[in-house]
Protein backbone atom coordinates (compact mmCIF):
# COMPACT_ATOMS: atom_id res chain seq x y z
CA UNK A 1 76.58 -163.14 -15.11
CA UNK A 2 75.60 -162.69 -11.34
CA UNK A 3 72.29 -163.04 -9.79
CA UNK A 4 72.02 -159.10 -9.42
CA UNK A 5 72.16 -158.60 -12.54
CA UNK A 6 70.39 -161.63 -14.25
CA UNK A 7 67.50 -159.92 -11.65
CA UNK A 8 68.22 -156.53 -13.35
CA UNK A 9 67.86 -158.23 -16.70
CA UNK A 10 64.42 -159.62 -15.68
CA UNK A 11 63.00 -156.42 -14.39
CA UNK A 12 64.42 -154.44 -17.90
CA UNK A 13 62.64 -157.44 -20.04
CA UNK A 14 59.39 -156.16 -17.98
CA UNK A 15 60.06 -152.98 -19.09
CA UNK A 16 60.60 -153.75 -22.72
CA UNK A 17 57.09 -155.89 -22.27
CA UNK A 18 55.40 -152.47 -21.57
CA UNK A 19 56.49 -150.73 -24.52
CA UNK A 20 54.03 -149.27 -26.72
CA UNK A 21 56.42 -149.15 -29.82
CA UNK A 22 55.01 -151.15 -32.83
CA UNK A 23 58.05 -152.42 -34.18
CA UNK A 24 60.51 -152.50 -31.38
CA UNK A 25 60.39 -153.50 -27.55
CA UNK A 26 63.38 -151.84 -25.34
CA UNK A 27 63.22 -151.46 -21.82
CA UNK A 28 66.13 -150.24 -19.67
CA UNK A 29 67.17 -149.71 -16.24
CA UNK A 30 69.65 -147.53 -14.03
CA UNK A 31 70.95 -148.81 -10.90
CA UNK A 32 73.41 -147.84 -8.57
CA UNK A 33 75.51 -150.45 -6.24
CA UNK A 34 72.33 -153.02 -7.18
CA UNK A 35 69.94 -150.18 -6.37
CA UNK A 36 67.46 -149.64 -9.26
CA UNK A 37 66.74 -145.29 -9.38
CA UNK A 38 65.37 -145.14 -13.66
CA UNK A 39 63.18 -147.60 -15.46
CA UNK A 40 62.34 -146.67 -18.79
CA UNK A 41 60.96 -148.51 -22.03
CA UNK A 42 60.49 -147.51 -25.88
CA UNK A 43 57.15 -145.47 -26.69
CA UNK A 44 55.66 -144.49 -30.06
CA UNK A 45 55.30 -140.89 -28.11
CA UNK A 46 57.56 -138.04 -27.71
CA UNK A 47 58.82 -136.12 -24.65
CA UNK A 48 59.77 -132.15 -24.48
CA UNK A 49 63.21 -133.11 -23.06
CA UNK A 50 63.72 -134.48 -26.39
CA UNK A 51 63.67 -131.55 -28.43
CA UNK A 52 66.18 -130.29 -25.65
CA UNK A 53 68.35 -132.77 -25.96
CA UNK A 54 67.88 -133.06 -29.78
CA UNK A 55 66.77 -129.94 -31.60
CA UNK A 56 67.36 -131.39 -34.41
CA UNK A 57 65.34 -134.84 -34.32
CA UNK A 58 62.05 -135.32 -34.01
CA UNK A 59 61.44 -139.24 -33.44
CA UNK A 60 59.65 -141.28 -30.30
CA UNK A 61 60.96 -142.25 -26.26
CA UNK A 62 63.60 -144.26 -26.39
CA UNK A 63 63.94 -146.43 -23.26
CA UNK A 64 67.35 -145.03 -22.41
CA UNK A 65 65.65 -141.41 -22.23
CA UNK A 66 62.71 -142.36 -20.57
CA UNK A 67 65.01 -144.11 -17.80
CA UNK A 68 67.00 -141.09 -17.05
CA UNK A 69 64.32 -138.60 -17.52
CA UNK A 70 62.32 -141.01 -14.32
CA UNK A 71 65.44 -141.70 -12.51
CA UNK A 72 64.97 -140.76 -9.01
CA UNK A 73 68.23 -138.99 -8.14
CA UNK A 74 71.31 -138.40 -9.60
CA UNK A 75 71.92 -140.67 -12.49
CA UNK A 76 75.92 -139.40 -12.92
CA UNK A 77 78.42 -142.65 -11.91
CA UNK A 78 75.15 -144.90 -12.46
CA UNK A 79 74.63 -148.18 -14.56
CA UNK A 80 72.26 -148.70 -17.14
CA UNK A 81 71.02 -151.68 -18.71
CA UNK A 82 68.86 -152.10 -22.26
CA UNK A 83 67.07 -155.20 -23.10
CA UNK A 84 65.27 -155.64 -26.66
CA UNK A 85 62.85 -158.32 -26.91
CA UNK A 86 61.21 -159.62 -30.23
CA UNK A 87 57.25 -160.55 -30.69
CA UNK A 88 58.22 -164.22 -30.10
CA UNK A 89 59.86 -163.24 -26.16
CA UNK A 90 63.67 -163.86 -27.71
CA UNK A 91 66.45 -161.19 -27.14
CA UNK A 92 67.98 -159.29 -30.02
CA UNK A 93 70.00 -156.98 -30.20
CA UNK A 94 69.98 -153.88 -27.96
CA UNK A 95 73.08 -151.62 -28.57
CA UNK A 96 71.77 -148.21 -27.83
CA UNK A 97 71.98 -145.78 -31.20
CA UNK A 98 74.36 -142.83 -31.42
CA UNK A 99 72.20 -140.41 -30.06
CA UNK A 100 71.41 -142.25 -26.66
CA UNK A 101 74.89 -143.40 -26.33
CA UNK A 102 75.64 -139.41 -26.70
CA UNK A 103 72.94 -138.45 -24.05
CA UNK A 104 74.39 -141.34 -21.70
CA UNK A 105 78.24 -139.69 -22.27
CA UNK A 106 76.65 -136.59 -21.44
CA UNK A 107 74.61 -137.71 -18.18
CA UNK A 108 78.21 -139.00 -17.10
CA UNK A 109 76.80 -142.57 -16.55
CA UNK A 110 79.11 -145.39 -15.66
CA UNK A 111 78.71 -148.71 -17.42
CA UNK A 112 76.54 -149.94 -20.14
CA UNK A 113 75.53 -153.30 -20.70
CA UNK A 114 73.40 -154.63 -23.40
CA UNK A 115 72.50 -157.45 -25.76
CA UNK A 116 75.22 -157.38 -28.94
CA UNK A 117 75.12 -158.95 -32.30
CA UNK A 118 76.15 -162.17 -31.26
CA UNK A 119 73.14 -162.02 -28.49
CA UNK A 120 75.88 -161.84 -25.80
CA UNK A 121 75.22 -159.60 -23.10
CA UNK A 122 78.15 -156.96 -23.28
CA UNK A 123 79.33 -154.78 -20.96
CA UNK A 124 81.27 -151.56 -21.23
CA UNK A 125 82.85 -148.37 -19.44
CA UNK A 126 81.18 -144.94 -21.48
């Protein structure tokens, strides 16, 4: 991993530090040629862009939404970046669920990278 984005990872574990979610701490980030535009991070709240997006669902911020939904700008042909941290600081898994991944797709960002399984950082094209 380059420095730019072990920075990036650093400023999305920040993020994750903020959230207010009891069980789970995700923070994420969308950048543009190493230029950060969205931070986000998991909240126990919801947002109206939500129902929107998901008529259907009614559950809390995820950190992918709340990045886009602050991104300054255009976030089409964009990175984005999710970090989960546990109560003892560790990474975990990160993966974004089906519906963010679908609201990603649909906001025509770029590149994805997160924390697998394994706890390798992975990266790939949506």
């Amino acid at each position: 991993m380059n420095a730019r984005l072990q920075r990036h990872v650093q400023i999305a574990v920040g993020e994750a530090l903020k959230s207010t979610h009891p069980k789970a701490r995700l923070g994420a980030i969308i950048f543009h040629k190493g230029v950060i535009i969205g931070k986000g991070y998991n909240q126990a709240k919801t947002h109206p862009l939500i129902k929107r997006w998901y008529p259907k669902y009614d559950f809390h911020m995820h950190a992918e939404m709340d990045a886009v939904i602050g991104a300054r700008g255009e976030v089409a042909g964009c990175d984005i970046m999710v970090i989960r941290i546990l109560k003892s600081g560790a990474l975990a898994c990160s993966k974004p669920c089906a519906n963010c991944l679908a609201m990603l797709v649909a906001h025509r960002l770029r590149r994805l990278y997160y924390v697998d399984e394994d706890l390798q950082f992975y990266e790939e094209k949506i």
